[in-house]
Structures are given as C-alpha cells and as structure tokens.
N, C-alpha and C. Protein backbone atom coordinates (compact mmCIF):
# COMPACT_ATOMS: atom_id res chain seq x y z
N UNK A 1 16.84 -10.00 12.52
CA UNK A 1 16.73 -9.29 11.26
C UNK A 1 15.28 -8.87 11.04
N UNK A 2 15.12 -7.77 10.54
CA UNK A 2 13.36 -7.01 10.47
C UNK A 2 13.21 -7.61 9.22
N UNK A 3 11.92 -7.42 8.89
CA UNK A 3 11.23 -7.83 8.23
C UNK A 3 11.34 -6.27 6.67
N UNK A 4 11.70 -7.18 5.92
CA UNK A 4 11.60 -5.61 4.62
C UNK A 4 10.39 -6.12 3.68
N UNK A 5 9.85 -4.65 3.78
CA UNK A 5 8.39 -4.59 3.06
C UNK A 5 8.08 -3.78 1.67
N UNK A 6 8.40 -3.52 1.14
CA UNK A 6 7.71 -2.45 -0.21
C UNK A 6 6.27 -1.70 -0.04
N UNK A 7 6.94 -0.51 0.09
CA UNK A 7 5.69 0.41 0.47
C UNK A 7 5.46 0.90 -1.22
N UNK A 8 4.59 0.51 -1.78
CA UNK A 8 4.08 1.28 -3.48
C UNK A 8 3.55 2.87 -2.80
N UNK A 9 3.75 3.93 -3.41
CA UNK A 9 2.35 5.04 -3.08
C UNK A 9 1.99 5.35 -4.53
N UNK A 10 0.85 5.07 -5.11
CA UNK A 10 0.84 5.41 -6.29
C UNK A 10 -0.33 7.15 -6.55
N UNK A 11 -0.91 7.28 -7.20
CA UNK A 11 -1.32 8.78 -7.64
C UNK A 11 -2.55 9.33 -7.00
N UNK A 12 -3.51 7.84 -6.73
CA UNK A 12 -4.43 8.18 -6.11
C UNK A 12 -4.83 8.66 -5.11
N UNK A 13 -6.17 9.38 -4.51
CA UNK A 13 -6.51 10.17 -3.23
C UNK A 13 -5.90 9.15 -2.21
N UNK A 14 -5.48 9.75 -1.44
CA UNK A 14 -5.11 9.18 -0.30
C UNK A 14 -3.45 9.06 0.65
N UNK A 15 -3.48 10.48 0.31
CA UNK A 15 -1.71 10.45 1.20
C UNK A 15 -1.80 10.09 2.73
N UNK A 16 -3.13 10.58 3.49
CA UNK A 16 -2.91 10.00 5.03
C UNK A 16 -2.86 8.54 5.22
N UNK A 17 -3.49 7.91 4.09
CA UNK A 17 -2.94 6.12 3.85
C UNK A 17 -1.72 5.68 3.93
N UNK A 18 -0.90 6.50 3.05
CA UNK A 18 0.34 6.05 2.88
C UNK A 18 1.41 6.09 3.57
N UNK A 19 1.05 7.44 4.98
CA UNK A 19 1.42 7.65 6.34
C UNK A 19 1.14 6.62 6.99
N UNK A 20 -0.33 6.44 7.46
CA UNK A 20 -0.23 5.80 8.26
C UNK A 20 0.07 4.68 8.37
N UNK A 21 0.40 3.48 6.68
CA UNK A 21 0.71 2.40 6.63
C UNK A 21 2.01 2.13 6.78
N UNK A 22 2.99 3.57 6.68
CA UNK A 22 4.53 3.71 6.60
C UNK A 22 4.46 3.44 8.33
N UNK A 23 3.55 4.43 8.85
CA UNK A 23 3.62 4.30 10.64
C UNK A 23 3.99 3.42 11.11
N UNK A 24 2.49 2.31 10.59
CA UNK A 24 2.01 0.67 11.34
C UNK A 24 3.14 -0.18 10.46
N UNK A 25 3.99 -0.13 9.65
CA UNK A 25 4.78 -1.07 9.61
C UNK A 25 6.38 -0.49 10.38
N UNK A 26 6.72 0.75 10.57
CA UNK A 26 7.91 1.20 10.93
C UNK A 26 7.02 0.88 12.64
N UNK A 27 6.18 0.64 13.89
CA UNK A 27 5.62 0.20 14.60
C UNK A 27 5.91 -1.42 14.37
N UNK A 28 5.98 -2.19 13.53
CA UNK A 28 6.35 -3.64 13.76
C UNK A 28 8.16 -3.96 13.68
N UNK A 29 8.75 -2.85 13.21
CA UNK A 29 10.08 -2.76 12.66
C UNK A 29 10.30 -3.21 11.77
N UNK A 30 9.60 -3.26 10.63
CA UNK A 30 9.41 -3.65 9.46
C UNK A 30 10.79 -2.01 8.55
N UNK A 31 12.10 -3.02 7.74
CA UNK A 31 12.25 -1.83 6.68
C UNK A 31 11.39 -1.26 5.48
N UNK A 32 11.41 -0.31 5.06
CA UNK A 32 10.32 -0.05 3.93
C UNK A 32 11.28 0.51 2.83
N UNK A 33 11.24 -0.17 2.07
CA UNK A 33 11.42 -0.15 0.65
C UNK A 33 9.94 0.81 -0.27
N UNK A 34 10.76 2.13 -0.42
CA UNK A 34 9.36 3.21 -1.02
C UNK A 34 9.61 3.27 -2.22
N UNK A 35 8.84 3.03 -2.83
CA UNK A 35 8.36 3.42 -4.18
C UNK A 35 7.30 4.94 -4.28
N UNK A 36 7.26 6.16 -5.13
CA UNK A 36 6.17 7.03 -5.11
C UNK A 36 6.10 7.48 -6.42
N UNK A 37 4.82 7.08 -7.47
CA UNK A 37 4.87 8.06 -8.21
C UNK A 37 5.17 9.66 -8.79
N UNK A 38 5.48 9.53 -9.60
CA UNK A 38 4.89 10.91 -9.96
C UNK A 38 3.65 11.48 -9.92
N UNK A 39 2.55 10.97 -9.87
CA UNK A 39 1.31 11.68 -9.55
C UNK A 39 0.89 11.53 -7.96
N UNK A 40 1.82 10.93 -7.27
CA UNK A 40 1.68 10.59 -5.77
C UNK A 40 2.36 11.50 -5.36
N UNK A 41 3.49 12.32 -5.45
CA UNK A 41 3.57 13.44 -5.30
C UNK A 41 3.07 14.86 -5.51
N UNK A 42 2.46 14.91 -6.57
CA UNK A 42 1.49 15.88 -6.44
C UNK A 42 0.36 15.67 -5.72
N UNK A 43 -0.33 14.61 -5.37
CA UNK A 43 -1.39 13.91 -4.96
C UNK A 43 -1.14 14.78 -3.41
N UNK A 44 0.10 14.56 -2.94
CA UNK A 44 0.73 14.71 -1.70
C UNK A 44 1.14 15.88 -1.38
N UNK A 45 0.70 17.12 -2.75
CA UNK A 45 1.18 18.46 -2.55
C UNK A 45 -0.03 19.20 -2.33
N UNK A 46 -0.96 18.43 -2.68
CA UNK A 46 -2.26 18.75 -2.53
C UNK A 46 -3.35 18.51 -1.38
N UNK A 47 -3.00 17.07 -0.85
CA UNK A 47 -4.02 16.65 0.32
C UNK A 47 -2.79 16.81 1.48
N UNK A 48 -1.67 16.76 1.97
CA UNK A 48 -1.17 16.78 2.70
C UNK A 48 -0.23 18.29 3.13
N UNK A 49 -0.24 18.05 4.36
CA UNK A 49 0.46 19.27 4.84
C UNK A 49 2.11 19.79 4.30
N UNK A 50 2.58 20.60 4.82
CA UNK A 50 4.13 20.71 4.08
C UNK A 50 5.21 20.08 4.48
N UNK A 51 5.91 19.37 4.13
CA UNK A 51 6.75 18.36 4.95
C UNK A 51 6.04 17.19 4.87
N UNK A 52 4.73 16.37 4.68
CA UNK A 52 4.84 14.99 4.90
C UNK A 52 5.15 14.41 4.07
N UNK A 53 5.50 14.39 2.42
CA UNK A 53 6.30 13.52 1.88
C UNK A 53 7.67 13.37 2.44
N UNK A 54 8.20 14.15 2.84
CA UNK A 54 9.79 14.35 3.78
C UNK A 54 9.33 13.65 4.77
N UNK A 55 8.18 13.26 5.82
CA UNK A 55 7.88 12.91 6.47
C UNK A 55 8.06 10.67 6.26
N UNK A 56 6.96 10.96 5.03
CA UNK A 56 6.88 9.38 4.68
C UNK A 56 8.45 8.89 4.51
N UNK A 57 9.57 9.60 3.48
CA UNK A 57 10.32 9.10 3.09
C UNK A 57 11.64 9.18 4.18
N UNK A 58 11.34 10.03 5.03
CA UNK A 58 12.39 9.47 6.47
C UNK A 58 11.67 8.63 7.22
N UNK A 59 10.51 7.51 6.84
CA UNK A 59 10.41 6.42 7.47
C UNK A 59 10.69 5.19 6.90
N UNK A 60 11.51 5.72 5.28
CA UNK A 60 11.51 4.28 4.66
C UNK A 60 13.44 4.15 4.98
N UNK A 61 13.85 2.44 4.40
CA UNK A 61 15.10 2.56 4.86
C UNK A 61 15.93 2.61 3.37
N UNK A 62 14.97 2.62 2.47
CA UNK A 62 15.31 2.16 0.92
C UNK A 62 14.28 3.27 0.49
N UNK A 63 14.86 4.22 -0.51
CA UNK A 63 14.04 4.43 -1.68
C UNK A 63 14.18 4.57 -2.97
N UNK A 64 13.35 4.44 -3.53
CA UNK A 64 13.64 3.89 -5.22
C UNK A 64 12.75 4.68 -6.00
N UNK A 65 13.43 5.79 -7.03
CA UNK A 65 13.03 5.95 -8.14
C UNK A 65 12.08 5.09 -9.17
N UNK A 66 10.60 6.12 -9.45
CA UNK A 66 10.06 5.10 -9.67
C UNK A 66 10.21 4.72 -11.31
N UNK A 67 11.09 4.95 -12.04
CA UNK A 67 11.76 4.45 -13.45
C UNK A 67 12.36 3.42 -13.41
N UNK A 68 12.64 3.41 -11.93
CA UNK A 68 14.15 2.55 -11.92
C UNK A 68 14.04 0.78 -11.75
N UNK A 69 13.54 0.40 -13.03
CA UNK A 69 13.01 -0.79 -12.96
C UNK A 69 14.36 -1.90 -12.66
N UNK A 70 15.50 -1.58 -12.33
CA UNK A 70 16.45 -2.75 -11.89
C UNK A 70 16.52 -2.45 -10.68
N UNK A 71 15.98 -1.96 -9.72
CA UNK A 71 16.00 -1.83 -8.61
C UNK A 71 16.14 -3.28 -7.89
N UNK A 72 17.09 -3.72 -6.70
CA UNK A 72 16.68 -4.78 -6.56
C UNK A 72 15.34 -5.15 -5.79
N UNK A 73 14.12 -4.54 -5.62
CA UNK A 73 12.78 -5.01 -5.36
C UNK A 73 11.79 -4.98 -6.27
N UNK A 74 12.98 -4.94 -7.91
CA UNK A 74 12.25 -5.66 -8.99
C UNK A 74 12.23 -7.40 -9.55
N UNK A 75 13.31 -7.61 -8.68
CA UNK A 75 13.38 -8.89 -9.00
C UNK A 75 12.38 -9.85 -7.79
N UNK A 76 12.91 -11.16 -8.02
CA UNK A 76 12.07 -11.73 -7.11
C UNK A 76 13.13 -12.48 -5.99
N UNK A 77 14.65 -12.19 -6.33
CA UNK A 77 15.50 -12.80 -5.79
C UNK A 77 15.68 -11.45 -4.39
N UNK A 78 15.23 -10.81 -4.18
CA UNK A 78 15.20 -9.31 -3.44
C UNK A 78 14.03 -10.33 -2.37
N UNK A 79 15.05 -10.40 -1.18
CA UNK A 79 13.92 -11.20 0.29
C UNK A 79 13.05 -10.29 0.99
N UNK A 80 11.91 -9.96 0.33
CA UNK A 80 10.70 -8.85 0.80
C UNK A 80 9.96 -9.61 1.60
N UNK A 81 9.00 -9.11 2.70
CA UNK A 81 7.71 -10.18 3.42
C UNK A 81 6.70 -10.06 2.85
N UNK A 82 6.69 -9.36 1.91
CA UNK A 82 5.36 -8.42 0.96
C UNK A 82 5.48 -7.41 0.57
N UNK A 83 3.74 -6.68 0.15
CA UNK A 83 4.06 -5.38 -0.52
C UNK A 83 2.87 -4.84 -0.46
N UNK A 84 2.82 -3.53 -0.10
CA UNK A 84 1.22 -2.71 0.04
C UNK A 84 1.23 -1.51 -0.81
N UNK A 85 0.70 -1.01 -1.70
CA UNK A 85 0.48 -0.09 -2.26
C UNK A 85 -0.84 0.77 -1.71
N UNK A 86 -0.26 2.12 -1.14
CA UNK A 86 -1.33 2.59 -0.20
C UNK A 86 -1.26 4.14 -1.07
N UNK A 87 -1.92 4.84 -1.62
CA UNK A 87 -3.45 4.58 -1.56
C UNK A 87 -3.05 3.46 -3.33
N UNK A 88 -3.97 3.05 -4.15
CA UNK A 88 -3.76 2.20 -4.99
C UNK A 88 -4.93 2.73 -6.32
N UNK A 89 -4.14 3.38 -7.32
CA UNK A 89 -4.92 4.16 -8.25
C UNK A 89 -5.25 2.69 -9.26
N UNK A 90 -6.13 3.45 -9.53
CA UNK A 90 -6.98 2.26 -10.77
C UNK A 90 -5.95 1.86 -12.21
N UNK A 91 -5.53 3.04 -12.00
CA UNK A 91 -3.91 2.60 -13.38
C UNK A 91 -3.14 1.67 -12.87
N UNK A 92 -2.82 1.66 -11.86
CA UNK A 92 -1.72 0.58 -11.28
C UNK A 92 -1.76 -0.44 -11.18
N UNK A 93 -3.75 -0.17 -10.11
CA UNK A 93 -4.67 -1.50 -10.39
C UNK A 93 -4.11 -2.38 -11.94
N UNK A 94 -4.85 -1.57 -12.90
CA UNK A 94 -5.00 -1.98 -14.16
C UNK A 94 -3.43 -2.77 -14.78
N UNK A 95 -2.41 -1.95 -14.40
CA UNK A 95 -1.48 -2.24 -14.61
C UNK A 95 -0.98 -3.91 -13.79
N UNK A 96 -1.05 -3.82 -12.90
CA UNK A 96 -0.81 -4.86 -12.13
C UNK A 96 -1.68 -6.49 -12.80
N UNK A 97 -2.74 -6.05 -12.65
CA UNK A 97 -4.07 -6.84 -13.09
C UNK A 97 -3.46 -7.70 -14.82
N UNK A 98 -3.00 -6.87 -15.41
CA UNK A 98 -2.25 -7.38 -16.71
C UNK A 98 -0.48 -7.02 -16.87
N UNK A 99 -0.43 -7.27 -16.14
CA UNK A 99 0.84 -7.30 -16.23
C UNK A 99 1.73 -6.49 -16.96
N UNK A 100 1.57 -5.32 -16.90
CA UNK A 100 2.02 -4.50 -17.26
C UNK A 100 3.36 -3.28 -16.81
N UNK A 101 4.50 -4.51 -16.51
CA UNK A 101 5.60 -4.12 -15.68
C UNK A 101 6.33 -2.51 -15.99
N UNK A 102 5.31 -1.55 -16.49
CA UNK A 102 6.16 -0.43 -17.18
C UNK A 102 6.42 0.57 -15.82
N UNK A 103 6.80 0.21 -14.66
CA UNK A 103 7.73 0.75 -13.83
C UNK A 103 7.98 0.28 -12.74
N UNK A 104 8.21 0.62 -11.50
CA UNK A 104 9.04 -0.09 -10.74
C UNK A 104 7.52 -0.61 -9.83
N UNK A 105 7.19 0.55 -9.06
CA UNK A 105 5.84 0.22 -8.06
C UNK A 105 4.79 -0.85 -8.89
N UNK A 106 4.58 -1.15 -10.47
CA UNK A 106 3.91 -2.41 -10.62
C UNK A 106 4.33 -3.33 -11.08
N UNK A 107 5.89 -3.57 -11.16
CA UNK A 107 6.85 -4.38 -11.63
C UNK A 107 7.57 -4.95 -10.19
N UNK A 108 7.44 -4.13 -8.82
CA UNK A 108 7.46 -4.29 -7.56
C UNK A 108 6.52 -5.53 -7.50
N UNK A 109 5.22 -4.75 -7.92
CA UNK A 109 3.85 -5.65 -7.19
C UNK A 109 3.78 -7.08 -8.43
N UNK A 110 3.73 -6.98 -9.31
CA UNK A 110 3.77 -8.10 -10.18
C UNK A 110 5.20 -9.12 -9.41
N UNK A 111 6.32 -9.10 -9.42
CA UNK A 111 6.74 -9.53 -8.65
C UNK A 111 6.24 -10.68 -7.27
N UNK A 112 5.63 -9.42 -6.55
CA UNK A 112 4.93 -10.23 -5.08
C UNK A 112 4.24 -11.03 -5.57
N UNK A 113 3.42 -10.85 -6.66
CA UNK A 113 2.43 -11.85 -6.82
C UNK A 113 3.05 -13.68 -7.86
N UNK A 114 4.37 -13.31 -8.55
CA UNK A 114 5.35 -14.35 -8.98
C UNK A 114 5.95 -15.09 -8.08
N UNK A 115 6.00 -14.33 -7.30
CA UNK A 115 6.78 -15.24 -5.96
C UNK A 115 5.71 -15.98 -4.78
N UNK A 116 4.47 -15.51 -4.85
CA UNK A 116 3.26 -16.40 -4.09
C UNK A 116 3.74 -15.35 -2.95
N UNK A 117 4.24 -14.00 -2.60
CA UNK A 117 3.98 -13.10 -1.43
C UNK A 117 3.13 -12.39 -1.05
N UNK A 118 2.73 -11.72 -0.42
CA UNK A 118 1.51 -10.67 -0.01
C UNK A 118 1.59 -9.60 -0.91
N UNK A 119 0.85 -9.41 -1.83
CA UNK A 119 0.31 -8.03 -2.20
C UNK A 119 -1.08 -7.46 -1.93
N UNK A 120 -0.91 -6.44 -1.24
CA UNK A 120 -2.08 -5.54 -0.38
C UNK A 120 -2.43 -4.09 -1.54
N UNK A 121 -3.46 -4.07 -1.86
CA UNK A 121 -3.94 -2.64 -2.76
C UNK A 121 -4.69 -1.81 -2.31
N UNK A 122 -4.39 -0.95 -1.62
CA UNK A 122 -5.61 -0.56 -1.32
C UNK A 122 -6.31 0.50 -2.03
N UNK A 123 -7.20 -0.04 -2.71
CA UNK A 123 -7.89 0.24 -4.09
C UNK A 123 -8.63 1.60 -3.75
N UNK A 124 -8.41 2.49 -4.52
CA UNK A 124 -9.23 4.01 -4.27
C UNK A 124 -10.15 4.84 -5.28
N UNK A 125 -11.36 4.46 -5.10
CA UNK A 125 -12.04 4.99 -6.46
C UNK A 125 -13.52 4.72 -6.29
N UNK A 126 -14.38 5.95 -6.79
CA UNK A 126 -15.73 5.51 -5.98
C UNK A 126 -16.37 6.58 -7.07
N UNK A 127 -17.45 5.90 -8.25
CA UNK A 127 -18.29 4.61 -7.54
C UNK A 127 -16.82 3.86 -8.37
N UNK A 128 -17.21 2.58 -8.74
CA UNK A 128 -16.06 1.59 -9.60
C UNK A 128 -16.78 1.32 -11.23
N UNK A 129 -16.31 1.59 -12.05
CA UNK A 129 -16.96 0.39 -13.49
C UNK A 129 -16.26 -0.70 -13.39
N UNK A 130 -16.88 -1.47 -14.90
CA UNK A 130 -16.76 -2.69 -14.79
C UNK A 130 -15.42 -3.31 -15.07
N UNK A 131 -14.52 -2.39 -15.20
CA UNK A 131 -13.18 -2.42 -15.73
C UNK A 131 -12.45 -2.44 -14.32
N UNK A 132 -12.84 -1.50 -13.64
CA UNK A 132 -12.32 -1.54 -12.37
C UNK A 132 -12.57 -2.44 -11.45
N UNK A 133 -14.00 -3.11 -11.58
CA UNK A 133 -14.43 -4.74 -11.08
C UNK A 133 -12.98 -5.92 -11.56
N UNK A 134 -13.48 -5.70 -12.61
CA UNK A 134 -12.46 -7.16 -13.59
C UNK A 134 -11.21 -7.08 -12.97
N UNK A 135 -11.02 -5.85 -12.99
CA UNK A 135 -8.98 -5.81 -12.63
C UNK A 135 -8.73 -6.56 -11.34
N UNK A 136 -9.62 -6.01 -10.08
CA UNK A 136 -10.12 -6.45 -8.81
C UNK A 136 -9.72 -7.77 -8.78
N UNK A 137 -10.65 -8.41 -9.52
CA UNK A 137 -10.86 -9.70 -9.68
C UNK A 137 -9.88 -10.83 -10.51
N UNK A 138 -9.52 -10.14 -11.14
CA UNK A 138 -7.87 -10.39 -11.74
C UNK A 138 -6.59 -10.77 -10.53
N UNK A 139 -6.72 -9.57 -10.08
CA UNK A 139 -5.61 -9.81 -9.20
C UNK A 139 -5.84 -10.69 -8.14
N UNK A 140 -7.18 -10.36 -7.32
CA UNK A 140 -8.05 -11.63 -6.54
C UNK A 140 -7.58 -12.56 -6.81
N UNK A 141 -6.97 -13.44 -8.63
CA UNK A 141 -7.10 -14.53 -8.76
C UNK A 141 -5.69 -14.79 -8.62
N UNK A 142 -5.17 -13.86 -9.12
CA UNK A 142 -3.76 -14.36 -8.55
C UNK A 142 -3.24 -14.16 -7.23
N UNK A 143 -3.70 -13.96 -6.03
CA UNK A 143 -3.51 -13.79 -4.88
C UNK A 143 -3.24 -12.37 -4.28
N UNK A 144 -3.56 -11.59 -4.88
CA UNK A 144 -3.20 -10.19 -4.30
C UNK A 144 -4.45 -10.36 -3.18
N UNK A 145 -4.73 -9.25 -2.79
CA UNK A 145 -5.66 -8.79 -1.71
C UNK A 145 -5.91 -7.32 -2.03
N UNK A 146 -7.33 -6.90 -2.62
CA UNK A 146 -7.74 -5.99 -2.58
C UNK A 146 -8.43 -5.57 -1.53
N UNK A 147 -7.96 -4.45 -0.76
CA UNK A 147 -8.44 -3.92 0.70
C UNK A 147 -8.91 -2.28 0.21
N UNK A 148 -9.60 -2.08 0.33
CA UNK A 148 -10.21 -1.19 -0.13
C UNK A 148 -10.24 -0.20 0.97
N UNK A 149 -10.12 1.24 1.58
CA UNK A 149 -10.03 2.15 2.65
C UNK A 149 -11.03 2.31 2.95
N UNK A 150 -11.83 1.53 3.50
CA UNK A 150 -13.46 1.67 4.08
C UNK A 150 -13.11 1.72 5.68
N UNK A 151 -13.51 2.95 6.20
CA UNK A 151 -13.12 3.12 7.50
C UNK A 151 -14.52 1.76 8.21
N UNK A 152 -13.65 1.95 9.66
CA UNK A 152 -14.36 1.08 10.52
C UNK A 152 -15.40 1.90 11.63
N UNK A 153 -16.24 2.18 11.08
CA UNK A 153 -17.62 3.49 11.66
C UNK A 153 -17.80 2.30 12.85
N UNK A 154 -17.88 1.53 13.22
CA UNK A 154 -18.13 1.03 14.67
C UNK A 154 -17.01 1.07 15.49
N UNK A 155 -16.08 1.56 15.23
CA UNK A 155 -15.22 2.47 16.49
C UNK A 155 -15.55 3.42 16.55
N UNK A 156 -16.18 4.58 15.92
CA UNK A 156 -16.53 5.71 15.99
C UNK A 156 -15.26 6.67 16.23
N UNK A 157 -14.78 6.59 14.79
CA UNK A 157 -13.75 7.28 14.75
C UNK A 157 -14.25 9.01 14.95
N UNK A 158 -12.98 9.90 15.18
CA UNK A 158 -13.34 11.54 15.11
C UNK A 158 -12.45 12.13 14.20
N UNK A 159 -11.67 11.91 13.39
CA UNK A 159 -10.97 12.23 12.73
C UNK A 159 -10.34 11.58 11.65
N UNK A 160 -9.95 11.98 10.56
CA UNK A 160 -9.63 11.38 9.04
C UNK A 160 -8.21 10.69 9.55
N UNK A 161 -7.62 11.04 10.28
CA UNK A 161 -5.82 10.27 11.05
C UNK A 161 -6.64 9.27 11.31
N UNK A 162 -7.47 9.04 12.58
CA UNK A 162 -8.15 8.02 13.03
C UNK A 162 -8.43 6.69 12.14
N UNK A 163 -9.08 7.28 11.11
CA UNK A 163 -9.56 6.44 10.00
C UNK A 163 -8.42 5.78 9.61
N UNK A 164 -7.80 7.00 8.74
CA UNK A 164 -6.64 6.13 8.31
C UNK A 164 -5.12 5.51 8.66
N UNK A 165 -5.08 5.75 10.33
CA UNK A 165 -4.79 4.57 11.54
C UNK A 165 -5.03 3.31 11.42
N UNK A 166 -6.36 3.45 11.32
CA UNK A 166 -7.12 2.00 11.84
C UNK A 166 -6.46 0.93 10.44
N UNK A 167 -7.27 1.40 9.21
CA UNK A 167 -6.73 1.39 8.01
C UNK A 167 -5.62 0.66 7.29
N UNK A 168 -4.05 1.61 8.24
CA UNK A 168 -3.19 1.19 7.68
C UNK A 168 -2.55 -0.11 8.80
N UNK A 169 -3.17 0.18 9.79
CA UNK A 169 -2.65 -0.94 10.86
C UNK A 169 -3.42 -2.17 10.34
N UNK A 170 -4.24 -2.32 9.64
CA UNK A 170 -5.07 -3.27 8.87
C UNK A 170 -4.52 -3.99 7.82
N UNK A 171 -4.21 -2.55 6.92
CA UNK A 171 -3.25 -3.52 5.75
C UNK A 171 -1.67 -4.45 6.24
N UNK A 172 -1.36 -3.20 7.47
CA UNK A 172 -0.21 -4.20 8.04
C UNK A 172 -0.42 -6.01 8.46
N UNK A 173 -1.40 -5.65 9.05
CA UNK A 173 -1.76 -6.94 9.57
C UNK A 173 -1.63 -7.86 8.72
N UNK A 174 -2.42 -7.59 7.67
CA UNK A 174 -2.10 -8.81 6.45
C UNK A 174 -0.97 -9.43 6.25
N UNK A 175 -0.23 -8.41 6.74
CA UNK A 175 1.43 -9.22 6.14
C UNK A 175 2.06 -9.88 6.96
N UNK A 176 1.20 -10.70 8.68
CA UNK A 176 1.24 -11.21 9.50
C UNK A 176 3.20 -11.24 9.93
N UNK A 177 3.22 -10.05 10.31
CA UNK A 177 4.48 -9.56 10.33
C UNK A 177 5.07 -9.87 12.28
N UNK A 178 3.68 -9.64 13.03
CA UNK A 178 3.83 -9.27 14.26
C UNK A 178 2.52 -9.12 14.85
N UNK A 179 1.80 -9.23 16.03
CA UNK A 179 0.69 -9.54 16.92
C UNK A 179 0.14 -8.19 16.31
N UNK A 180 -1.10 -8.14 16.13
CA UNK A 180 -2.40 -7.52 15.00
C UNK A 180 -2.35 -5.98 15.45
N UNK A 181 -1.98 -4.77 15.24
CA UNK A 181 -2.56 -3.59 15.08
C UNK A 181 -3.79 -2.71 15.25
N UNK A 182 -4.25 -3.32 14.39
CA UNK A 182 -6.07 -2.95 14.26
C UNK A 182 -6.52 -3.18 15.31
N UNK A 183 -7.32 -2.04 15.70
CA UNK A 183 -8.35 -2.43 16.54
C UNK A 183 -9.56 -3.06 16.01
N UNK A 184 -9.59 -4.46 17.11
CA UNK A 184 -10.36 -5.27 16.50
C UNK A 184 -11.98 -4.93 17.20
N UNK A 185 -13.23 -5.28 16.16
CA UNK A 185 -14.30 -5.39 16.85
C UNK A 185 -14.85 -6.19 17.82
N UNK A 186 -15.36 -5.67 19.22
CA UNK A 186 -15.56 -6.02 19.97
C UNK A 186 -17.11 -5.59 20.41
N UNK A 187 -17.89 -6.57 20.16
CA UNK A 187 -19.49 -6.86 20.77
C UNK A 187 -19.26 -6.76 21.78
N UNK A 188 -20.98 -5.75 22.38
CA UNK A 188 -21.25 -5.03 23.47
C UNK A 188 -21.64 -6.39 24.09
N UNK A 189 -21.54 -7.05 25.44
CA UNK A 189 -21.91 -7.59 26.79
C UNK A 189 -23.61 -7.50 26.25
C-alpha cells in the first residue's frame, strides 16, 4: 500500500514548487491528496505555462475542493504520512500558526499538526516582518517544519526546474517516505 500525502498549493509565488514536489512524491509512489487555492490558480495562470495546473492535478490521486472542509483529509481519522504545502503564502502561514481552520488546505494542515504528523511549509515571502517571524515560530512549536525555497547554489544549478527539483525532492524527504531524493552535498577530496 503507498503512502498518501496531502499536497496544500496555496496563492503564493511559486507554481514550479508545487510541480516539482507533486513529481518527487509521485517518484516515491506516494498518492497525493491536492488541495489548490483560489489564488493558486491564478498564481498558476500567471507563472506557469498552459496546461500545468492540468499537469499538477493528473498527478494527484484525490482532489479536493478547497471549501470543502468535510473532506476526509480534514479529519484526523483520514491515514495520511503527512502534508506539504508548496509554495506556502503568509495567509495560510498565518492561518495555520492560529488555528484558523477556515478551509480545507489549513484545516488539512492544522490537522497534521493534531495528530503529531509531518507538516512541511514551504514558506514564500521576502524580506519577512515580524508577524511573519512569530507565525514561523508558532508553528516551529508545534512541530510543523518551515522549509523555506532557498535553492542549493553549491550544486550550481542552471535553471529555475533545477532549483525547484532539488527543492521539492527536499521537502519530500522530510516525510521519510523512501531512500532521500535530494541531492546531497558532497565536499571536494
């Protein structure tokens, strides 16, 4: 039996995230349970080519309206291995951070974090205030994992796929699903 995961995509920059994390877990045979905003679709009409939301959502095996707060990967009785919200807008953040179950993708992630499972954010917003610190640190305390999309410049990536390859095979990893993804760093001899 595979492993079922909750893919969040919420509004923020970053649709080649949410590819490539759909990739690196449909690569472990992980099912994906998708969640996508409404502003993650436009997000996705804008930075991405034509066809890749059709793209992301013929890699999930579940998808869910994101109103649809009885979904069963709102409860906690729903057997998930975790949950990554790729890219991860500061509302959701915020939302998550206080508990603020007003839809499915942070009523998803509030969830992971009730049940002691993996929640992965990968937080998108630059520079940050102090609001956007606290939330961070909020969720920090309750066990989420804020992973932030900071490419890995000592592979010397050539391309924005590259980056956000490395990236999403990263956040996979977290959810220690299957032998590591990422290319790991390796010191020169």
């Amino acid at each position: 039996m595979s492993a079922r995961v909750v893919l969040g995509v919420s509004g923020a920059s970053g649709a080649l995230l949410a590819l490539a994390v759909a990739e690196a877990l449909v690569k472990v045979g992980a099912d994906i349970d998708l969640v996508v905003s409404s502003a993650a679709k436009l997000t996705f009409a804008t930075e991405a080519d034509m066809g890749a939301l059709e793209r992301l959502q013929g890699m999930a095996a579940h998808h869910h309206a994101i109103g649809n707060v009885g979904a069963a990967i709102a409860s906690g009785s729903c057997p998930v291995a975790g949950m990554i919200v790729a890219p991860c807008s500061m509302r959701s953040l915020a939302a998550v951070a206080h508990g603020l179950d007003d839809n499915l993708l942070t009523r998803a992630a509030s969830v992971q974090l009730k049940e002691r499972r993996p929640l992965i954010l990968l937080a998108r917003e630059a520079p940050l205030t102090l609001a956007h610190l606290r939330n961070m640190t909020a969720v920090t305390e309750m066990g989420g994992i804020i992973l932030p999309p900071v490419p890995a410049f000592y592979l010397k990536p050539q391309t924005a796929e590259e980056i956000a390859t490395q990236i999403g095979a990263r956040a996979v990893d977290l959810l220690r699903l299957g032998p590591a993804q990422a290319q790991a760093w390796s010191p020169s001899p």
